[in-house]
N, C-alpha and C. Protein backbone atom coordinates (compact mmCIF):
# COMPACT_ATOMS: atom_id res chain seq x y z
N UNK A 1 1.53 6.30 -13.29
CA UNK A 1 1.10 7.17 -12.20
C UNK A 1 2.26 8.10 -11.85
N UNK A 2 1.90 9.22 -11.68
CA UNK A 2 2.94 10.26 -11.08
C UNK A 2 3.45 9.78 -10.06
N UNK A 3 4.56 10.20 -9.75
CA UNK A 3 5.42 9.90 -8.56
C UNK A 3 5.79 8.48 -8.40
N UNK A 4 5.48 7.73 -9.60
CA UNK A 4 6.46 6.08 -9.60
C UNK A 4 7.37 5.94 -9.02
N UNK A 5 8.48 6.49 -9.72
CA UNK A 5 9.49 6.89 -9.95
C UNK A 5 10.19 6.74 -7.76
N UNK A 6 9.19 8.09 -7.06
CA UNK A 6 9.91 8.56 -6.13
C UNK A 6 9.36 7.25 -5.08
N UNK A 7 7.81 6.63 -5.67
CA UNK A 7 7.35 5.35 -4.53
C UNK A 7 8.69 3.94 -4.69
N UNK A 8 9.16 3.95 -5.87
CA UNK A 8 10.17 2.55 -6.19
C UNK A 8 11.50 2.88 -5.12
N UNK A 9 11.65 4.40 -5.26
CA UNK A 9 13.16 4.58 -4.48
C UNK A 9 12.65 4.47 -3.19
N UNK A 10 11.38 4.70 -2.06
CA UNK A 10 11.02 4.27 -0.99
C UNK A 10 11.11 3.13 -0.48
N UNK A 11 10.74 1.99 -1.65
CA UNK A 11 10.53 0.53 -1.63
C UNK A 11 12.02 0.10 -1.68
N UNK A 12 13.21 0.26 -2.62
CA UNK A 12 14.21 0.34 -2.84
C UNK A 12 14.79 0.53 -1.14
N UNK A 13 14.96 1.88 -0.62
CA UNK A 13 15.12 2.60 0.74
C UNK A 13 14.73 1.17 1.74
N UNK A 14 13.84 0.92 1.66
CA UNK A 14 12.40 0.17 2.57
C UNK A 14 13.47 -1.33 2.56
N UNK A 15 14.13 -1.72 0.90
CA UNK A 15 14.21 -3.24 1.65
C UNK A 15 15.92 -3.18 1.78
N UNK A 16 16.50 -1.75 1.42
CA UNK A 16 17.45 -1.95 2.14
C UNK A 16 17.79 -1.76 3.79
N UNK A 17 16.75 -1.17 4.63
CA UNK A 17 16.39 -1.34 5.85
C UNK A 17 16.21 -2.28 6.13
N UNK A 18 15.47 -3.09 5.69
CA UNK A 18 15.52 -4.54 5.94
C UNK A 18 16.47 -5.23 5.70
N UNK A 19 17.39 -5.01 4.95
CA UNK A 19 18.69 -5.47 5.17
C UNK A 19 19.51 -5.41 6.28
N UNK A 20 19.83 -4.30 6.66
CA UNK A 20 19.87 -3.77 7.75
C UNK A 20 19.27 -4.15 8.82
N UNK A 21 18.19 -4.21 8.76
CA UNK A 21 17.64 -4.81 10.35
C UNK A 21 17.52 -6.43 10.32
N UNK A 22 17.82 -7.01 9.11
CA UNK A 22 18.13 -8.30 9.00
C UNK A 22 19.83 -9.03 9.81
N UNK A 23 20.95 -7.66 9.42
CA UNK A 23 22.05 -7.80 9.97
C UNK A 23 21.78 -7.69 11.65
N UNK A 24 20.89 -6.47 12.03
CA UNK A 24 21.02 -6.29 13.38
C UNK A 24 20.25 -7.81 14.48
N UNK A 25 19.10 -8.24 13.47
CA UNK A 25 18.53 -9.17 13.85
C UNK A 25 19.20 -10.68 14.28
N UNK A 26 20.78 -11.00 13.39
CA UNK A 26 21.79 -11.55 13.48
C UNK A 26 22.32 -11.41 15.35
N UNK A 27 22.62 -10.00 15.65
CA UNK A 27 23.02 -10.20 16.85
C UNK A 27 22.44 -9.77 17.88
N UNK A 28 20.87 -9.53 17.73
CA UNK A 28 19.90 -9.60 18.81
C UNK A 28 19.48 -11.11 19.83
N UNK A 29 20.41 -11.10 20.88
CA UNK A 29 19.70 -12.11 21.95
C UNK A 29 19.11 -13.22 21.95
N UNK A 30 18.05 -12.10 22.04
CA UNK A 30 16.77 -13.31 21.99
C UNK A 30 15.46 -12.99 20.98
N UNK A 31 14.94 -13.76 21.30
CA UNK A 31 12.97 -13.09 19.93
C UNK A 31 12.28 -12.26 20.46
N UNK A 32 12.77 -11.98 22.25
CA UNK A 32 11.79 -10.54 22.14
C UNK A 32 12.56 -9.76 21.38
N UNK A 33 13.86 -9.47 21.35
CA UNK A 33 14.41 -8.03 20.70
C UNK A 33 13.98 -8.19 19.28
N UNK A 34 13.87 -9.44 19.09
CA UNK A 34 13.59 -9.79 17.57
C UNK A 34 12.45 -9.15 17.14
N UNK A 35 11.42 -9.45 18.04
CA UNK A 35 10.27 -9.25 17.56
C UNK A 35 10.07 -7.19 17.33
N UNK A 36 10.49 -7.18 18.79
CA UNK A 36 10.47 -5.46 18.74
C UNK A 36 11.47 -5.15 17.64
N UNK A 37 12.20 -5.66 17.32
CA UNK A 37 13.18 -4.30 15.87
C UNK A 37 12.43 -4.73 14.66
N UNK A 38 11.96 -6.03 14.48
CA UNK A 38 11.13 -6.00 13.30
C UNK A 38 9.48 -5.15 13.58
N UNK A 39 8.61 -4.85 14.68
CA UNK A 39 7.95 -3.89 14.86
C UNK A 39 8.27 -2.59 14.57
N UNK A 40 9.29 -1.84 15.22
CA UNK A 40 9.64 -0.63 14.85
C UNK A 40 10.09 -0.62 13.35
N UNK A 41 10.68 -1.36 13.05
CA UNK A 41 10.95 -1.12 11.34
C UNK A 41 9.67 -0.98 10.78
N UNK A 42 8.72 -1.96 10.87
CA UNK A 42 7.81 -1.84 10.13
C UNK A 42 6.21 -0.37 10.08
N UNK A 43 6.48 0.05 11.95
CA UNK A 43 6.15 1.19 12.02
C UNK A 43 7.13 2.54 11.29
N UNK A 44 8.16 2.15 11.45
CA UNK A 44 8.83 3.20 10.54
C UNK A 44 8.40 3.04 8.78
N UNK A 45 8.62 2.05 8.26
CA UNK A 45 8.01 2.03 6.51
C UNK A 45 6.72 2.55 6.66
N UNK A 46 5.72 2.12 7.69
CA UNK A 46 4.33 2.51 7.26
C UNK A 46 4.08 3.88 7.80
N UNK A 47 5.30 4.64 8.46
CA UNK A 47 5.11 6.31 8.69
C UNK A 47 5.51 6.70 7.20
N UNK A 48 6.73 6.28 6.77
CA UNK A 48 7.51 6.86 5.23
C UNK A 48 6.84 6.81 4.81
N UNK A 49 6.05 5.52 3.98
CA UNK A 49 5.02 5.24 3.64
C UNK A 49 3.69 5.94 2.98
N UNK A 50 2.98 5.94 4.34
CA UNK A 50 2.28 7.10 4.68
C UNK A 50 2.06 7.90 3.92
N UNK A 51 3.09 9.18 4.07
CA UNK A 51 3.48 10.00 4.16
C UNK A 51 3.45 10.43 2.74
N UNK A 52 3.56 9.93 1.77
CA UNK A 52 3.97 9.59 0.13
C UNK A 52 2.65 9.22 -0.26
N UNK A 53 2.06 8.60 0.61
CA UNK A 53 0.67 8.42 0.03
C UNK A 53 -0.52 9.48 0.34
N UNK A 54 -0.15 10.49 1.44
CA UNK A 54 -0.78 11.61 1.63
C UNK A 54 -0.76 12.76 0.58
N UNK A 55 0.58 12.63 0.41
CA UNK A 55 0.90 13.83 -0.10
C UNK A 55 0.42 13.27 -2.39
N UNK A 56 0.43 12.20 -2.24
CA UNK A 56 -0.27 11.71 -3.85
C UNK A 56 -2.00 12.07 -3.47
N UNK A 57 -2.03 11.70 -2.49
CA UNK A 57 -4.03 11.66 -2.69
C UNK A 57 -4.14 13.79 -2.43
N UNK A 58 -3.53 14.00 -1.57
CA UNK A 58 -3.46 15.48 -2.10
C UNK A 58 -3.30 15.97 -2.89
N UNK A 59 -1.97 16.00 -3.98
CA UNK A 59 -2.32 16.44 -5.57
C UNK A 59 -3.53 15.76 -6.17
N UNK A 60 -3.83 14.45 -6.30
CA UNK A 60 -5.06 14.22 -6.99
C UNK A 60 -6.57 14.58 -6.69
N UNK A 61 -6.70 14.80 -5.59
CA UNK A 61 -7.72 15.35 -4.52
C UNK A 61 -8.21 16.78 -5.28
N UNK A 62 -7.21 17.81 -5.64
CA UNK A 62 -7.15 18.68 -6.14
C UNK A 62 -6.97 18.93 -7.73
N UNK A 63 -7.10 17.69 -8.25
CA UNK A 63 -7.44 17.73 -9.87
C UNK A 63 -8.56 17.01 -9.78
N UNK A 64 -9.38 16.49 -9.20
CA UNK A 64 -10.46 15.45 -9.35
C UNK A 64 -11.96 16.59 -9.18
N UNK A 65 -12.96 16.45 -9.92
CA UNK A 65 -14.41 17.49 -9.79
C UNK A 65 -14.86 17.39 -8.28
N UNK A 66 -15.18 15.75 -7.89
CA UNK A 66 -15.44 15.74 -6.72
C UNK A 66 -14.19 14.45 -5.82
N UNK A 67 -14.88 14.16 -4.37
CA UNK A 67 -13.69 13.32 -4.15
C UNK A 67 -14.37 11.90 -3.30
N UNK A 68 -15.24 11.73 -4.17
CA UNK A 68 -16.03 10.16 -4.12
C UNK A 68 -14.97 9.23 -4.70
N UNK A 69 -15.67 8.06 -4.02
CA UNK A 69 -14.56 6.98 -3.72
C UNK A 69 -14.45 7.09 -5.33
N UNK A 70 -15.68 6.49 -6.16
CA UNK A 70 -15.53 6.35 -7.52
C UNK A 70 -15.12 6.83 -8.03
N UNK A 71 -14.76 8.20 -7.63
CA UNK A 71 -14.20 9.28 -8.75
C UNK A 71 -12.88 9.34 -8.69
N UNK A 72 -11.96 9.18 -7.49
CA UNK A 72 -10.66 8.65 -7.25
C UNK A 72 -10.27 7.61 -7.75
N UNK A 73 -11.36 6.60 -7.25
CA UNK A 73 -10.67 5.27 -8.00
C UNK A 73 -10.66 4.51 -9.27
N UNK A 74 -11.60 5.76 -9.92
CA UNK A 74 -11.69 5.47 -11.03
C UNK A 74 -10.35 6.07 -11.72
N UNK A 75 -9.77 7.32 -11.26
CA UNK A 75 -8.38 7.93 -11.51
C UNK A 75 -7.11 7.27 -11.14
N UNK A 76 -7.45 6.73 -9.87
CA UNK A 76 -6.57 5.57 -9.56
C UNK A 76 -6.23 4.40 -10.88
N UNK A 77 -7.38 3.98 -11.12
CA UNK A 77 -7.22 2.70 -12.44
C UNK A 77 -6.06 2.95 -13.09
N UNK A 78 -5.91 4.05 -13.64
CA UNK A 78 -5.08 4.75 -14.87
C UNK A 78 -3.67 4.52 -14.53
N UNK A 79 -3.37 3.96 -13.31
CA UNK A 79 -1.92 3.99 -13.14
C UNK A 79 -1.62 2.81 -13.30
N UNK A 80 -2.40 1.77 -13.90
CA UNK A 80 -1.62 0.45 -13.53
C UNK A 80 -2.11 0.00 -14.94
N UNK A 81 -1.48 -1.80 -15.51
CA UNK A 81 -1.82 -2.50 -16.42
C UNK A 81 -3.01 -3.22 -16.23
N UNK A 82 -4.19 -2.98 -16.81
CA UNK A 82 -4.83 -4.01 -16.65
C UNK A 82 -5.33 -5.40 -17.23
N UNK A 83 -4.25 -5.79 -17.50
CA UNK A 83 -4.20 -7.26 -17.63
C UNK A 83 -3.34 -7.33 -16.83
N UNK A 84 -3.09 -6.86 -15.23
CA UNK A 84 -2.58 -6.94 -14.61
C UNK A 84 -3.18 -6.68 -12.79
N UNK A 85 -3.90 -6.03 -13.06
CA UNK A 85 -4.68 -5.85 -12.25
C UNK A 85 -6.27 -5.75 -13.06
N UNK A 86 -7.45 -6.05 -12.23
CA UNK A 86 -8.72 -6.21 -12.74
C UNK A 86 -9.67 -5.28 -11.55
N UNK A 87 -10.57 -4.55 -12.26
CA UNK A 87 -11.18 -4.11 -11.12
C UNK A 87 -12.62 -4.73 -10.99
N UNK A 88 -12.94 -5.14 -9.80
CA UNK A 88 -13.90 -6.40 -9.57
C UNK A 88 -15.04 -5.20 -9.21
N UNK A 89 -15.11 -4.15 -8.36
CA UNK A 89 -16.44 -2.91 -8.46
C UNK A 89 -15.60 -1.59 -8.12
N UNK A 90 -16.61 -0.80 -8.58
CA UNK A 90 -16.50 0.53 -8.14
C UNK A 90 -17.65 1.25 -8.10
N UNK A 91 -17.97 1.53 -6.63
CA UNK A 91 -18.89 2.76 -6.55
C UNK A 91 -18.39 3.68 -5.53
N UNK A 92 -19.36 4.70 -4.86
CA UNK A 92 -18.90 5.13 -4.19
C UNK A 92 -18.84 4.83 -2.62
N UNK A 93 -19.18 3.52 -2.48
CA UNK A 93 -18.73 3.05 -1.07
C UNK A 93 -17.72 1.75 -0.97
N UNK A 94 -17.74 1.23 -2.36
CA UNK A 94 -16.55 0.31 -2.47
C UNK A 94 -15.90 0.28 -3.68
N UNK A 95 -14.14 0.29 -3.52
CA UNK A 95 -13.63 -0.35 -4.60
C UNK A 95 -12.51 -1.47 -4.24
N UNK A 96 -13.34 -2.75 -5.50
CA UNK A 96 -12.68 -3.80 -5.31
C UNK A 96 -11.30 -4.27 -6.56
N UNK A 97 -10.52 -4.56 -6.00
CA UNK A 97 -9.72 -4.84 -7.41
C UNK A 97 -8.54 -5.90 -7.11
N UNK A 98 -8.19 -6.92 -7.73
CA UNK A 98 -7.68 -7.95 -7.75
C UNK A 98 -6.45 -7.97 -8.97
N UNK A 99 -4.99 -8.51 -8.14
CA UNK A 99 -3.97 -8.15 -9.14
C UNK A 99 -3.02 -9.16 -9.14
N UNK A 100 -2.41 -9.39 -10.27
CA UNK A 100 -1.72 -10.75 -10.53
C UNK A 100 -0.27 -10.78 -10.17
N UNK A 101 0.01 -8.96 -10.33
CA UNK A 101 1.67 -8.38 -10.18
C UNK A 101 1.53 -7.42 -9.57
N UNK A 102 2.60 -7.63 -8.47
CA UNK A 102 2.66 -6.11 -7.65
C UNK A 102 4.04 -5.62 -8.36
N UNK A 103 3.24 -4.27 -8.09
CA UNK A 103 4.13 -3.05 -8.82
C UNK A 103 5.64 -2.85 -8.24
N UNK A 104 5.30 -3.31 -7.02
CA UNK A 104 6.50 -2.85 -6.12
C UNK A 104 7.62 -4.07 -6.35
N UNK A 105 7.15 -5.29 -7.06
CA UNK A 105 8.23 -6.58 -7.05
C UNK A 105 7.89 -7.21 -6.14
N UNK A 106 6.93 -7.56 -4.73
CA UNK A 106 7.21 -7.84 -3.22
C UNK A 106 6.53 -9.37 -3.91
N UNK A 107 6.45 -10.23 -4.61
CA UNK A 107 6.24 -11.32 -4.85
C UNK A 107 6.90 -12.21 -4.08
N UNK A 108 6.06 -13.19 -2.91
CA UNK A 108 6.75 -14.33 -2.48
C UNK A 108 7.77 -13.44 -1.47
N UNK A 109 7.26 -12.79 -0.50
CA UNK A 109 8.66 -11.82 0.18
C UNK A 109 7.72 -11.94 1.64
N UNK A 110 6.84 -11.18 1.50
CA UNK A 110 6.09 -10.81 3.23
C UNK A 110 4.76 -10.40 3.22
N UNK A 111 3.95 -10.78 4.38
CA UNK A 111 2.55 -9.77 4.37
C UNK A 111 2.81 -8.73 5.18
N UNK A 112 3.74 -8.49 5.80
CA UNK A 112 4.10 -7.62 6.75
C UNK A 112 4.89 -6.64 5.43
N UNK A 113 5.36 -7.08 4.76
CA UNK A 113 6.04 -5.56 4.01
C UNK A 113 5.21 -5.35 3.18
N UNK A 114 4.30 -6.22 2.24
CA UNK A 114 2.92 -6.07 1.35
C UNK A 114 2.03 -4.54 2.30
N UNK A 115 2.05 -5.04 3.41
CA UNK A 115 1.28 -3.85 4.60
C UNK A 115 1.82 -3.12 4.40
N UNK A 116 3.20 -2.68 4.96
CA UNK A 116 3.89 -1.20 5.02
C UNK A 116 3.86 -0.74 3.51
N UNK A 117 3.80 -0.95 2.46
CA UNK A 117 3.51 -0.26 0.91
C UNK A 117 2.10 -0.42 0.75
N UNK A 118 1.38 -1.15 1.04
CA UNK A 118 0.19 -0.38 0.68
C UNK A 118 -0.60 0.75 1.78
N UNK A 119 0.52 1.05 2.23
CA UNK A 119 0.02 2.13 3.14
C UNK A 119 0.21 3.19 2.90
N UNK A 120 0.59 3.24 1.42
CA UNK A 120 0.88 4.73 0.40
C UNK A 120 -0.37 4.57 -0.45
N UNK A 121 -1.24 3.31 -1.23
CA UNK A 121 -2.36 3.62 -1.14
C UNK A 121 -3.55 4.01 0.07
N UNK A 122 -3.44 3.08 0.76
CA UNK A 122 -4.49 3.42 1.90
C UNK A 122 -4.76 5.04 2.38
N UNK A 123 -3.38 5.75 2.39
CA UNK A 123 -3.29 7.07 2.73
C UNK A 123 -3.71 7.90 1.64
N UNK A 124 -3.12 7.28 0.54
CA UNK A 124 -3.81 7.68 -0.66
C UNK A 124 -5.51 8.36 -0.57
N UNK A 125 -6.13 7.18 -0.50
CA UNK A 125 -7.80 7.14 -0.44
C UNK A 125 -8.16 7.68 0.68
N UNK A 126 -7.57 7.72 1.94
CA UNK A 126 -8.07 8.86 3.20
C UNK A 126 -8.06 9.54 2.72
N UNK A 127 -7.04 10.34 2.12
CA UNK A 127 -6.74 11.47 1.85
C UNK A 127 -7.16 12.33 0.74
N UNK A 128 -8.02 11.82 -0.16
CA UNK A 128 -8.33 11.72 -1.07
C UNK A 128 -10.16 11.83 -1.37
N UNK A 129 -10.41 10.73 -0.40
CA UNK A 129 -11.87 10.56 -0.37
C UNK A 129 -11.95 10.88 1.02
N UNK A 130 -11.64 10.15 2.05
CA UNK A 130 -12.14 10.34 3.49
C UNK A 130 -11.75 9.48 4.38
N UNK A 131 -11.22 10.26 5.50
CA UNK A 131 -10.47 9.67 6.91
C UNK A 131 -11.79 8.28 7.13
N UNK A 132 -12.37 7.94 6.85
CA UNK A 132 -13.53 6.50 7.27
C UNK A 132 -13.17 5.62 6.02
N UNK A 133 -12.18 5.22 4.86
CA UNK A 133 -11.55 4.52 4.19
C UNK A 133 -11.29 3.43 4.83
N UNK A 134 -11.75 2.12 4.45
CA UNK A 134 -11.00 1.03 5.41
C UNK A 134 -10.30 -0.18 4.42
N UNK A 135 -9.44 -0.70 4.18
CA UNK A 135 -8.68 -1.24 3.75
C UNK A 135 -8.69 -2.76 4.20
N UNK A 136 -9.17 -3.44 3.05
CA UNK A 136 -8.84 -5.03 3.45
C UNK A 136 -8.41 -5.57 2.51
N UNK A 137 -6.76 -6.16 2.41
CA UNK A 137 -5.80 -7.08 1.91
C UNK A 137 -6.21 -8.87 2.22
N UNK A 138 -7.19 -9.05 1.47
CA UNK A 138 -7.48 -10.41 2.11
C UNK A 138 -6.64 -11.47 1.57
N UNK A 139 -5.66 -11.26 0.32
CA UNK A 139 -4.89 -11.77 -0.41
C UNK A 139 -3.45 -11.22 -0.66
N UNK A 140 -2.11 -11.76 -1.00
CA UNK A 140 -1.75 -10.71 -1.58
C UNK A 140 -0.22 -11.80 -1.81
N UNK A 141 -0.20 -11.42 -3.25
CA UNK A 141 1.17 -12.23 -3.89
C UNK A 141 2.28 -12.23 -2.93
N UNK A 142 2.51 -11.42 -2.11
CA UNK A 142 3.79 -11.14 -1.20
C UNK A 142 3.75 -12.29 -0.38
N UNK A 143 2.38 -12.79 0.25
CA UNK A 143 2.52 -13.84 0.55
C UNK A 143 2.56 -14.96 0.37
N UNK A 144 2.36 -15.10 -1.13
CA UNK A 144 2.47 -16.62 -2.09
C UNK A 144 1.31 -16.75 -2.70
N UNK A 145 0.13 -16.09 -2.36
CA UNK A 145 -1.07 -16.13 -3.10
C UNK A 145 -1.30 -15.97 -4.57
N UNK A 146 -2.05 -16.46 -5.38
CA UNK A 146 -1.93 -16.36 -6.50
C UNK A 146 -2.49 -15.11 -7.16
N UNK A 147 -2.70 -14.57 -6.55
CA UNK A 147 -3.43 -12.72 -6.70
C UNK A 147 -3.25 -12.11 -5.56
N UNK A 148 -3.36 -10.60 -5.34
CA UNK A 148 -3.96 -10.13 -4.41
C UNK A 148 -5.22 -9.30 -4.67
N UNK A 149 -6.12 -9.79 -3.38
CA UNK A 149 -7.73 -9.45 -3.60
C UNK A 149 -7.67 -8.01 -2.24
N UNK A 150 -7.90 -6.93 -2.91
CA UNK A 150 -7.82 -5.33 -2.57
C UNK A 150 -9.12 -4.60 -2.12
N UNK A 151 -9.73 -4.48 -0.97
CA UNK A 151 -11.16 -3.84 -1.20
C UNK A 151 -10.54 -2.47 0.11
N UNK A 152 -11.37 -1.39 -0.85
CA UNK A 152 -11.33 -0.09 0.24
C UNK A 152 -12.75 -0.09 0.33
N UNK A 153 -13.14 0.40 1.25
CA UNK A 153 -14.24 0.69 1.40
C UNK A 153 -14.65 1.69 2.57
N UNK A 154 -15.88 2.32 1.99
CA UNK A 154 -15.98 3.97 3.10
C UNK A 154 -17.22 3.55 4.19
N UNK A 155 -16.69 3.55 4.98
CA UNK A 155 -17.79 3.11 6.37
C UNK A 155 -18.90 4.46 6.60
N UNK A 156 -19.60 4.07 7.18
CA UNK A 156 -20.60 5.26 6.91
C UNK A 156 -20.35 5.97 8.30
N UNK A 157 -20.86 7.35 8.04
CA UNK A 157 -20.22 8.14 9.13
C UNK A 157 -21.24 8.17 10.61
């Protein structure tokens, strides 16, 4: 997929912040401050985030005939291994897809940082197909699961 390359140095960026807010977390008080600097961090990755995933579903938005879910996510497929990821449906009100390896490495790490990166797909598919995209991570290796199970789906307007 285009722009690999610039999503790995985000993720890269992303967990050295967490490094960082891992040190600051060292001499925060108490667990409210705790809790709030790990909030704002994680609103900050899922603005960066974002942001990277807007601007991908915009170039593809604009090579695609139309911009049905299927027709994205069928363009989507093309970026990944699939004996690595499987896609369980695709039409144009759902796509489901289930994956053994995340791209990003986040294996056994967080569901909270699994969230802030797939929020470069999610923005992706707004942006792409339509602001009514809804996103459910019901699984996901980051948290120890043995897959993660991926469904977008377009709510009706």
């Amino acid at each position: 997929m285009y722009g690999m390359e610039t999503l790995l140095q985000n993720v890269e960026r992303i967990l050295s912040d967490l490094e960082q807010a891992e040190k600051m977390l060292a001499a925060a008080p108490n667990e409210q401050e705790i809790e709030q600097l790990i909030s704002n961090q994680q609103d900050k990755f899922k603005e960066i985030l974002g942001k990277q995933g807007r601007a991908l579903g915009l170039k593809i938005k604009n090579k695609l005939p139309d911009n049905k879910l299927s027709t994205v996510a069928k363009a989507f497929t093309k970026s990944w291994d699939p004996n690595l990821v499987k896609v369980i449906s695709i039409d144009d009100h759902i796509f489901h897809i289930q994956g053994t390896k995340c791209p990003f490495g986040l294996e056994n790490t967080s569901r909270e940082l699994c969230e802030a990166v797939m929020e470069i797909d999610y923005e992706y598919f707004r942006t792409a197909v339509s602001d009514k995209i809804k996103l459910n991570v019901s699984k996901t290796v980051a948290e120890g699961d043995s897959c993660c199970d991926t469904i977008y789906e377009l709510q009706n307007s």
